[in-house]
C-alpha atoms as a PDB file:
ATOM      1  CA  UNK A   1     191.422 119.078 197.171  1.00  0.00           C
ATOM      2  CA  UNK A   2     194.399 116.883 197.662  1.00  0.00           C
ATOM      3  CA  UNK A   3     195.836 114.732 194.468  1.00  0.00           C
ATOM      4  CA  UNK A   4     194.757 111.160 193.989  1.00  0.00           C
ATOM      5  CA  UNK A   5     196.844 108.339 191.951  1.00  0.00           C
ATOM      6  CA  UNK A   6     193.079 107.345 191.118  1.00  0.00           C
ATOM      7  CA  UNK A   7     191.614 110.662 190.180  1.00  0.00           C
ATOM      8  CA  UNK A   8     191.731 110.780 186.121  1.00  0.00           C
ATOM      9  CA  UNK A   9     189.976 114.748 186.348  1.00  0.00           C
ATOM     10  CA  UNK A  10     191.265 116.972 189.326  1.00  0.00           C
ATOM     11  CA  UNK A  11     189.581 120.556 189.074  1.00  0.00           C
ATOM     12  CA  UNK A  12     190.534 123.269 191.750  1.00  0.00           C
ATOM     13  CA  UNK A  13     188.934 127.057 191.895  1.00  0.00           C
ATOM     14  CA  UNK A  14     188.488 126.766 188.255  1.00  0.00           C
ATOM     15  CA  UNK A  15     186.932 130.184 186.741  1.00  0.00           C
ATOM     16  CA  UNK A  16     186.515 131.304 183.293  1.00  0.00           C
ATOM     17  CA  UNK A  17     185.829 134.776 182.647  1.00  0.00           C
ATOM     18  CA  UNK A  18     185.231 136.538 179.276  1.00  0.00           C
ATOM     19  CA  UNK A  19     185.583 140.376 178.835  1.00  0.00           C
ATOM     20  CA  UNK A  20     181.865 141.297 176.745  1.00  0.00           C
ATOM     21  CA  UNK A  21     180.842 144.704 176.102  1.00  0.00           C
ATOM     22  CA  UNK A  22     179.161 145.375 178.993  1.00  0.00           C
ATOM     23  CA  UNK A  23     182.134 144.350 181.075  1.00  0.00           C
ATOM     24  CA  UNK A  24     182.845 140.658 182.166  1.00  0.00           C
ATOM     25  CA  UNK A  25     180.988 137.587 182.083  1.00  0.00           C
ATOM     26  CA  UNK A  26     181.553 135.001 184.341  1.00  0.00           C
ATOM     27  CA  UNK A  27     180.875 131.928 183.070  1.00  0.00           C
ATOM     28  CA  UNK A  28     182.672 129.160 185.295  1.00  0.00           C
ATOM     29  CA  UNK A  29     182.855 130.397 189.415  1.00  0.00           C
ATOM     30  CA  UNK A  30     185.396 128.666 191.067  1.00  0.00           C
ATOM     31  CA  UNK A  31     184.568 125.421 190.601  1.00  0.00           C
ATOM     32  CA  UNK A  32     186.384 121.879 192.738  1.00  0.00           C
ATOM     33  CA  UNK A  33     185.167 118.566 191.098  1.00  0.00           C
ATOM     34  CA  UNK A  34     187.647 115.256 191.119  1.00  0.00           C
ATOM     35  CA  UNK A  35     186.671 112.162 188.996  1.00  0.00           C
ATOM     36  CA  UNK A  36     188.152 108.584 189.555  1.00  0.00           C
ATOM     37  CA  UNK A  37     189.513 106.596 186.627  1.00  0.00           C
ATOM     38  CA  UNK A  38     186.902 104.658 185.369  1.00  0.00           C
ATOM     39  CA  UNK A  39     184.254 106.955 186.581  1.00  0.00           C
ATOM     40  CA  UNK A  40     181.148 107.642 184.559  1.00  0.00           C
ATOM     41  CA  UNK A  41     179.827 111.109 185.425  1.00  0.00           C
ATOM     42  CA  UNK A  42     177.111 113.517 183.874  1.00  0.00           C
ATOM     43  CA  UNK A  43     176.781 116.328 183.989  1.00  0.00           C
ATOM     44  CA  UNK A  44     173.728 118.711 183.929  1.00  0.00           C
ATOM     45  CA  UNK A  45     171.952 121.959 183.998  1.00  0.00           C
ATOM     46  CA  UNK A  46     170.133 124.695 182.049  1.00  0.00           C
ATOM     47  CA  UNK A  47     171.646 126.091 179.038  1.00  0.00           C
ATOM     48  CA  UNK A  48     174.195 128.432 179.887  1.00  0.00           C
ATOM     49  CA  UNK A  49     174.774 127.121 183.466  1.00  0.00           C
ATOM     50  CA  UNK A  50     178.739 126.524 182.014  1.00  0.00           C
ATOM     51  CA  UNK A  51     178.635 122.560 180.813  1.00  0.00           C
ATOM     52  CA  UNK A  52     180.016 122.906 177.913  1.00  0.00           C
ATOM     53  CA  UNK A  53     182.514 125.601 178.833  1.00  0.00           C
ATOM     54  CA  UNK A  54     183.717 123.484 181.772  1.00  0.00           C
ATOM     55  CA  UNK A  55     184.443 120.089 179.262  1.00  0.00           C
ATOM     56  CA  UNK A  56     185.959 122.914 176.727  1.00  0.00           C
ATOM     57  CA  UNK A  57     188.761 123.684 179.636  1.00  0.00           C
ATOM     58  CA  UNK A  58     188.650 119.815 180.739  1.00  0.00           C
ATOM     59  CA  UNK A  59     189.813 118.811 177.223  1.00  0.00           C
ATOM     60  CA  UNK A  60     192.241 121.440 177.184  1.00  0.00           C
ATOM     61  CA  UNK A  61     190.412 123.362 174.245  1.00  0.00           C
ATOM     62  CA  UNK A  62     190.168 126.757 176.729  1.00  0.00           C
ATOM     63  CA  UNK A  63     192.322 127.967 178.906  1.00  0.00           C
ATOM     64  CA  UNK A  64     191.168 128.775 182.124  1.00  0.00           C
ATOM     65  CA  UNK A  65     191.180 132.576 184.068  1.00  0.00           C
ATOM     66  CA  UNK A  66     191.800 131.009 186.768  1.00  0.00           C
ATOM     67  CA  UNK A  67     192.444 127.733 188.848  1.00  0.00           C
ATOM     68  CA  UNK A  68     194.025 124.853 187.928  1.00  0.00           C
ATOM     69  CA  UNK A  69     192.610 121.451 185.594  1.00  0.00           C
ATOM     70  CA  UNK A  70     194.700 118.230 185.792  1.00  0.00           C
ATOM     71  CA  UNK A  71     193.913 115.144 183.873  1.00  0.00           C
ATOM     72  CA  UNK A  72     195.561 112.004 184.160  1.00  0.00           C
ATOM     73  CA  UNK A  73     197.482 113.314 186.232  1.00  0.00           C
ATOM     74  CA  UNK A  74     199.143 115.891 184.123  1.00  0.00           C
ATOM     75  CA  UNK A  75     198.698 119.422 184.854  1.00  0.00           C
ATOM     76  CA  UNK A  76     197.437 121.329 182.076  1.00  0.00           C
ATOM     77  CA  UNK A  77     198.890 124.588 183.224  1.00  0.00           C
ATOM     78  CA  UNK A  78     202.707 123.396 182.443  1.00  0.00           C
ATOM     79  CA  UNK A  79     201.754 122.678 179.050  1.00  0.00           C
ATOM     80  CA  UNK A  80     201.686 124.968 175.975  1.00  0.00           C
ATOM     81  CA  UNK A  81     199.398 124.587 173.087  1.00  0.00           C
ATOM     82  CA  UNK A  82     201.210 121.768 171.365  1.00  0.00           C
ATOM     83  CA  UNK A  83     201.684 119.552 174.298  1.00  0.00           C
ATOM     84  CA  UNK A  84     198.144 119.891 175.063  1.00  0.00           C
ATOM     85  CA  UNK A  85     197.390 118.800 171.198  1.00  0.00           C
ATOM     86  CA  UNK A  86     199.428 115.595 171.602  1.00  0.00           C
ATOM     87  CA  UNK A  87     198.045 115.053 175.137  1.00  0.00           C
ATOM     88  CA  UNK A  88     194.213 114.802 173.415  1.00  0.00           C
ATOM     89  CA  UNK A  89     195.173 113.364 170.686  1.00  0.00           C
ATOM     90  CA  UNK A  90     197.208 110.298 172.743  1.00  0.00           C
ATOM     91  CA  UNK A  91     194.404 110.186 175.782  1.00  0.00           C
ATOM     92  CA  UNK A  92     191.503 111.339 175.283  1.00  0.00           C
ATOM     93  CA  UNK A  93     188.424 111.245 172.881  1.00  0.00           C
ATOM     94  CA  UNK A  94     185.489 113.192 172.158  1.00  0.00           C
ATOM     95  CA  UNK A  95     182.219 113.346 171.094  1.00  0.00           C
ATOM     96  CA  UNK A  96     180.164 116.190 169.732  1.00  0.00           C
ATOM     97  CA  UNK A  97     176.342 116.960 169.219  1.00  0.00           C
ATOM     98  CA  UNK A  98     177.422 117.559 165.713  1.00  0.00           C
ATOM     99  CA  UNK A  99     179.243 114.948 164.517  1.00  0.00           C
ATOM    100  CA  UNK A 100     182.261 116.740 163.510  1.00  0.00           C
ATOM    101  CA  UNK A 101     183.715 114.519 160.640  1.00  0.00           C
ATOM    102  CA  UNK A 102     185.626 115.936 157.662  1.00  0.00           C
ATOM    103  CA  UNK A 103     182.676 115.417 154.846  1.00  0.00           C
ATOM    104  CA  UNK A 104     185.416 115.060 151.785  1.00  0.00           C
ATOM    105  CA  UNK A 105     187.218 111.777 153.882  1.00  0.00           C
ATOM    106  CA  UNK A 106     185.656 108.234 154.211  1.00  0.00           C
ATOM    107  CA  UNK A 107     184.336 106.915 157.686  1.00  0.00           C
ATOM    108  CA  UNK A 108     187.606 104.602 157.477  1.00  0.00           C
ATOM    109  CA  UNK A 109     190.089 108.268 156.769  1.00  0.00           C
ATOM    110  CA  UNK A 110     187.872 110.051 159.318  1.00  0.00           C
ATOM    111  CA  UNK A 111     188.490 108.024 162.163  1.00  0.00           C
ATOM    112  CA  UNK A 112     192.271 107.392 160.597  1.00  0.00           C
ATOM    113  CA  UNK A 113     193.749 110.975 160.753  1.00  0.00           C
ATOM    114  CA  UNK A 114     193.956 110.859 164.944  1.00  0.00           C
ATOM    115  CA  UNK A 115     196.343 107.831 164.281  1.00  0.00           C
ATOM    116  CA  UNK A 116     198.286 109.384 161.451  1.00  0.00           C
ATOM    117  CA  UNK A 117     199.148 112.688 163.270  1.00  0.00           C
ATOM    118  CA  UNK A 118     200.147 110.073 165.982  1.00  0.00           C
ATOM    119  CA  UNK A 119     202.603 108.735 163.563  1.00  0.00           C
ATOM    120  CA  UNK A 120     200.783 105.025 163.828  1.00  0.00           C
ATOM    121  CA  UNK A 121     201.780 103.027 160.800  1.00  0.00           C
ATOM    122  CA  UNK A 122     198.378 100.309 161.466  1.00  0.00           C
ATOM    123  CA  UNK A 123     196.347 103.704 161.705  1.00  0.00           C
ATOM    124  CA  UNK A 124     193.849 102.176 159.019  1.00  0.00           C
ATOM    125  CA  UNK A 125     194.093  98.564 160.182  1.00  0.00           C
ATOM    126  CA  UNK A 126     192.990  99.973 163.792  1.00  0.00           C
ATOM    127  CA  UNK A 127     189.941 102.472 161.907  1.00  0.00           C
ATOM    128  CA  UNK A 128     188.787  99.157 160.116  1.00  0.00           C
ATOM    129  CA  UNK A 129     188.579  97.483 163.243  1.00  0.00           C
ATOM    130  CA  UNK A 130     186.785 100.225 165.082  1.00  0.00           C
ATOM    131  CA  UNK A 131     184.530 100.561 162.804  1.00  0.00           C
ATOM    132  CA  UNK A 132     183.374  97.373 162.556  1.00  0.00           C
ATOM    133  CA  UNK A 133     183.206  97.427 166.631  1.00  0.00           C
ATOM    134  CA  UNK A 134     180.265  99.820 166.348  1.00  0.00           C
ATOM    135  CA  UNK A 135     178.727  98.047 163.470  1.00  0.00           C
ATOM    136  CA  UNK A 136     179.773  99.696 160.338  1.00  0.00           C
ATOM    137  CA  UNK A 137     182.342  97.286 158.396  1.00  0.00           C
ATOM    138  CA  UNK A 138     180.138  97.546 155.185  1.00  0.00           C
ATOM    139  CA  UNK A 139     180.585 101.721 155.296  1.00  0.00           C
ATOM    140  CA  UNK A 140     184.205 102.008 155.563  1.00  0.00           C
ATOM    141  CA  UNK A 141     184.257 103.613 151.703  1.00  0.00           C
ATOM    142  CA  UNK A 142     181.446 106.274 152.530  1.00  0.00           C
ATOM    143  CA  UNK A 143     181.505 109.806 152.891  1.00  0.00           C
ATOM    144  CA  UNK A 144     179.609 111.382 155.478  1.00  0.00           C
ATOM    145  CA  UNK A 145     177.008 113.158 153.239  1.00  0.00           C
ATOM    146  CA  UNK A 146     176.270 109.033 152.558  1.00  0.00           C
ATOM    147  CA  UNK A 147     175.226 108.336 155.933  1.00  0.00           C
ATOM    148  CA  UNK A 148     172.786 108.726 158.477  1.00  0.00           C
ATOM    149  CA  UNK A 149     173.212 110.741 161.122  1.00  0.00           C
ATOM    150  CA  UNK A 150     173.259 107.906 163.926  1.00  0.00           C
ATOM    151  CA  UNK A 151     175.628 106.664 161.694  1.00  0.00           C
ATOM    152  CA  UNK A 152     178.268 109.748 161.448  1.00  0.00           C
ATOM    153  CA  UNK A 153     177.476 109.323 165.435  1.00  0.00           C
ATOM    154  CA  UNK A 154     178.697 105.864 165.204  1.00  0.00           C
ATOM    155  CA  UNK A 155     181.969 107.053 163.035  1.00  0.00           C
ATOM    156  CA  UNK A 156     182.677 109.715 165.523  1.00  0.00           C
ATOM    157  CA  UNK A 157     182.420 107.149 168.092  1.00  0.00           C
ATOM    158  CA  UNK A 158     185.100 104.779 166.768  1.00  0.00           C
ATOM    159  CA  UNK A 159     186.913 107.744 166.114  1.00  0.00           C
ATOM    160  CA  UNK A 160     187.033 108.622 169.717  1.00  0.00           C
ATOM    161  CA  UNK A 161     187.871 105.028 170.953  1.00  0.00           C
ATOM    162  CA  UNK A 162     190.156 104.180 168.083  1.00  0.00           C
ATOM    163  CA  UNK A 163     193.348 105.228 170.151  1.00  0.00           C
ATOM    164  CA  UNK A 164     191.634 103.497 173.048  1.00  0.00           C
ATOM    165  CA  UNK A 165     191.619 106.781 175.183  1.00  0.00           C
ATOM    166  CA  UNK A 166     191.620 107.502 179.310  1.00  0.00           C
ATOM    167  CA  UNK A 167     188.676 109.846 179.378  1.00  0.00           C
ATOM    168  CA  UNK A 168     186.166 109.943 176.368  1.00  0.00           C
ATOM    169  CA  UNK A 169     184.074 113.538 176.734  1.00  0.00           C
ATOM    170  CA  UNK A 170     180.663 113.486 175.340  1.00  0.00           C
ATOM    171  CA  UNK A 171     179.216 116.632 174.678  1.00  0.00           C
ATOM    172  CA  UNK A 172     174.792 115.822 173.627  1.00  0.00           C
ATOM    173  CA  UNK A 173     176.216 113.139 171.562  1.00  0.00           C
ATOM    174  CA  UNK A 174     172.338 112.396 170.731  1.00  0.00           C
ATOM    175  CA  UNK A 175     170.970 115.795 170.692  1.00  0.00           C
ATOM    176  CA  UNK A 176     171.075 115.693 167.219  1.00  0.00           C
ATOM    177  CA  UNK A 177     169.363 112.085 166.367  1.00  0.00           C
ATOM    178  CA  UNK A 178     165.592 110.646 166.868  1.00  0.00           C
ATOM    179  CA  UNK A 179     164.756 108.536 170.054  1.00  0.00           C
ATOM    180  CA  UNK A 180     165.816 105.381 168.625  1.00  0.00           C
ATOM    181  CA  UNK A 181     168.491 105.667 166.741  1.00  0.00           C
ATOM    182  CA  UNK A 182     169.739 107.997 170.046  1.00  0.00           C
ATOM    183  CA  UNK A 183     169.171 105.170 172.358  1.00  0.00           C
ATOM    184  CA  UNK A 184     171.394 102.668 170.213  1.00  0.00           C
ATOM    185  CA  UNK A 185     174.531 105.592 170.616  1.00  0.00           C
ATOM    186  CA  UNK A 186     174.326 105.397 174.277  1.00  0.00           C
ATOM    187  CA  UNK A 187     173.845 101.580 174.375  1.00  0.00           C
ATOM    188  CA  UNK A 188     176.998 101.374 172.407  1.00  0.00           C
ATOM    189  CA  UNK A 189     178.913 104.538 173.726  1.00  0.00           C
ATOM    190  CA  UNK A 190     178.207 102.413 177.415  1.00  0.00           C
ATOM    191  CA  UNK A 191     179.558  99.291 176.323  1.00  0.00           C
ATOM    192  CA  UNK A 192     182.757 100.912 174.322  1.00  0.00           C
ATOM    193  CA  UNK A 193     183.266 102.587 177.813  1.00  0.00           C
ATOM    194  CA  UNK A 194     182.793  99.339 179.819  1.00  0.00           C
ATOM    195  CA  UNK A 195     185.374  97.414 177.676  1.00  0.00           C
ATOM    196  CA  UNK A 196     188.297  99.488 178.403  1.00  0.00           C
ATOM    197  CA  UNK A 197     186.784 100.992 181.778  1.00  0.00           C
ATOM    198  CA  UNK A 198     187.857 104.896 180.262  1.00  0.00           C
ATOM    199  CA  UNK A 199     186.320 107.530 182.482  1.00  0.00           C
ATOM    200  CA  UNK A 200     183.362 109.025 180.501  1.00  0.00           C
ATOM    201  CA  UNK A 201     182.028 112.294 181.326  1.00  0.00           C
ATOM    202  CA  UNK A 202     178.521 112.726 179.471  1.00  0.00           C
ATOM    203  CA  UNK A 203     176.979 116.415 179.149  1.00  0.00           C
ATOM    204  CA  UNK A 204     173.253 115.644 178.690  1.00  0.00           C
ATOM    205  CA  UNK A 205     169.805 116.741 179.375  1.00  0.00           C
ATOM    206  CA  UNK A 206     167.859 113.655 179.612  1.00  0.00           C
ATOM    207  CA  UNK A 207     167.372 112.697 182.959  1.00  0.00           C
ATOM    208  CA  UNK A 208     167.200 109.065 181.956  1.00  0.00           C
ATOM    209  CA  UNK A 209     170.496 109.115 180.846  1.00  0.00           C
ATOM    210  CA  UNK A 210     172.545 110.897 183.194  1.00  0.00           C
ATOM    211  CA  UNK A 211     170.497 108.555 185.567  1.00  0.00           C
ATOM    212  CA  UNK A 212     173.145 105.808 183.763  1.00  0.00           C
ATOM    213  CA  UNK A 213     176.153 107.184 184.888  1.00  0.00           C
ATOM    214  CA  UNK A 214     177.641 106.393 188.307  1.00  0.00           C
ATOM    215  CA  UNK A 215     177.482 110.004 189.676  1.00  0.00           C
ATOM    216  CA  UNK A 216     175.777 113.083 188.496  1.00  0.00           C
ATOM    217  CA  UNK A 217     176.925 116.600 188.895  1.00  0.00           C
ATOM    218  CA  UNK A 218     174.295 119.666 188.389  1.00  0.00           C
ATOM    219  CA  UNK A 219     175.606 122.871 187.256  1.00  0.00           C
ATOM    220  CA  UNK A 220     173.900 126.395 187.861  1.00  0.00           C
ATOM    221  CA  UNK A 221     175.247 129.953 186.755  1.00  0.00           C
ATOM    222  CA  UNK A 222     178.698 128.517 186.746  1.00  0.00           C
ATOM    223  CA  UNK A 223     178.452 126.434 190.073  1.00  0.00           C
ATOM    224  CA  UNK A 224     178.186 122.989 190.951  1.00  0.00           C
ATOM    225  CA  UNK A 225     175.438 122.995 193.015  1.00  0.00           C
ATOM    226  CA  UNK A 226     174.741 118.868 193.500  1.00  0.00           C
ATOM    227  CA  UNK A 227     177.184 116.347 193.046  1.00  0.00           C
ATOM    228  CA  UNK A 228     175.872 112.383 193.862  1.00  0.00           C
ATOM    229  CA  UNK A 229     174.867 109.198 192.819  1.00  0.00           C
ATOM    230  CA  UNK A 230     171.937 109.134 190.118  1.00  0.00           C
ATOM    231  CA  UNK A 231     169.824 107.511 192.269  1.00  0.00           C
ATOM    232  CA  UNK A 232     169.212 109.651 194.786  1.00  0.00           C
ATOM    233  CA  UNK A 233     167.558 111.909 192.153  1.00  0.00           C
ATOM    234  CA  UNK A 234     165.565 110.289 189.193  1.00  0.00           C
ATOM    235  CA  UNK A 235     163.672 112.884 188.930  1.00  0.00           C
ATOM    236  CA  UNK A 236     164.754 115.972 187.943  1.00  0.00           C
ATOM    237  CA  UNK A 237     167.951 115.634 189.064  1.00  0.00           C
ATOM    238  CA  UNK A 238     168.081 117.363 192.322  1.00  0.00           C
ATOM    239  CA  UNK A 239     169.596 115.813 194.937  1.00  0.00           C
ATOM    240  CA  UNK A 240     168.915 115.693 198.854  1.00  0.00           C
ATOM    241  CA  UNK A 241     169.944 118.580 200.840  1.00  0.00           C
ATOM    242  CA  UNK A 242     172.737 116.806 202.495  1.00  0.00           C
ATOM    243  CA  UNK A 243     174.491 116.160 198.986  1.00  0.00           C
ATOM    244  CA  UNK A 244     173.935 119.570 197.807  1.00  0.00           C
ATOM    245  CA  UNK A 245     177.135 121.731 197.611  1.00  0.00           C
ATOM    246  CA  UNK A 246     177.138 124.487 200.413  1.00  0.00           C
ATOM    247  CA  UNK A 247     175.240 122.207 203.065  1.00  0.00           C
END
């Protein structure tokens, strides 16, 4: 896969293997995948087909056995652990299915600290002013055990676009809430991403929604094993043979 000035992902024969008891487990096999700035991708698959693992190693969480995982176009394999700290905390934001705020800070602290560690001296000024982006100026004060849980979504979200990041990775960020209050997120987490253009890369398993993004990529035992435009599959997410990878 040659390097692109536009490519903000660049993976080449990535593998992740872990050592279990019954010898190893192979959980990511080899895997080539390149994502334009500005690119919205999902991606999909059965539990355990390696999404999660694969966005672990993407946001430089894991370290791969193998291969090699560039983002922005920094190599992640000349870095060492603090680098790759600063690099996420400066570039890139994330999203889990669980929230994953601090429940003794305020929405306003919890979407602070990123900023702070940065050494920004408007860190609060800028947490105001994303939270009132995604609609919660009036809940600045509150705890998270004071809110609802598509609102902790909506803190984690202005926490993730507070340092106005390159690539925002969204692991099920509505796996957690009901149908409604799930379909606001992604209406918001699509427009946050279309304001600054930041290459979003959405693990889901709704069809509907990876149907959003501009390309979806299908995991299976560690493999990509479709890569396209959402589109061609509305479905269940296959895509046609010519698209699959091997053909």
């Amino acid at each position: 896969m040659a390097a692109s000035d536009s490519s903000m992902i660049e993976l080449e024969g990535l593998r992740l293997t872990y050592q279990g008891g019954a010898g190893p487990v192979e959980v990511l096999r080899g895997l080539d995948l390149a994502i334009g700035a500005g690119e919205t991708v999902s991606i999909v698959g059965p539990s355990g087909s390696g999404k999660s693992s694969m966005m672990m190693l993407i946001a430089g969480l894991e370290r791969p056995t193998a291969g090699r995982v560039s983002v922005g176009g920094v190599d992640f394999g000349g870095l060492d652990e603090d680098s790759l700290a600063r690099f996420r905390r400066d570039r890139v934001g994330i999203v889990f299915q669980d929230f994953h705020l601090i429940p003794t800070m305020t929405a306003a602290e919890n979407v602070a600290v990123p900023m702070e560690f940065a050494g920004r001296a408007d860190a609060f000024e800028r947490a105001r002013h994303a939270l009132e982006r995604v609609g919660l100026g009036h809940r600045i004060g509150h705890y998270p055990g004071q809110l609802s849980g598509g609102e902790q979504q909506r803190v984690a979200l202005a926490r993730a676009y507070a340092v106005e990041p390159d690539l925002l990775l969204a692991d099920e960020p509505t796996g957690n809430l009901d149908g409604e209050t799930g379909q606001k997120i992604i209406e918001l987490l699509f427009e946050l991403q279309a304001g600054r253009d930041t290459t979003l890369l959405l693990i889901t398993h709704d069809p509907a929604l990876a149907a959003r993004c501009d390309r979806t990529v299908r995991l299976l035992d560690g493999s990509i094993v479709a890569d396209g435009r959402p589109e061609a599959h509305p479905g269940a997410g296959s895509l046609p043979a010519d698209r699959a990878a091997g053909a």
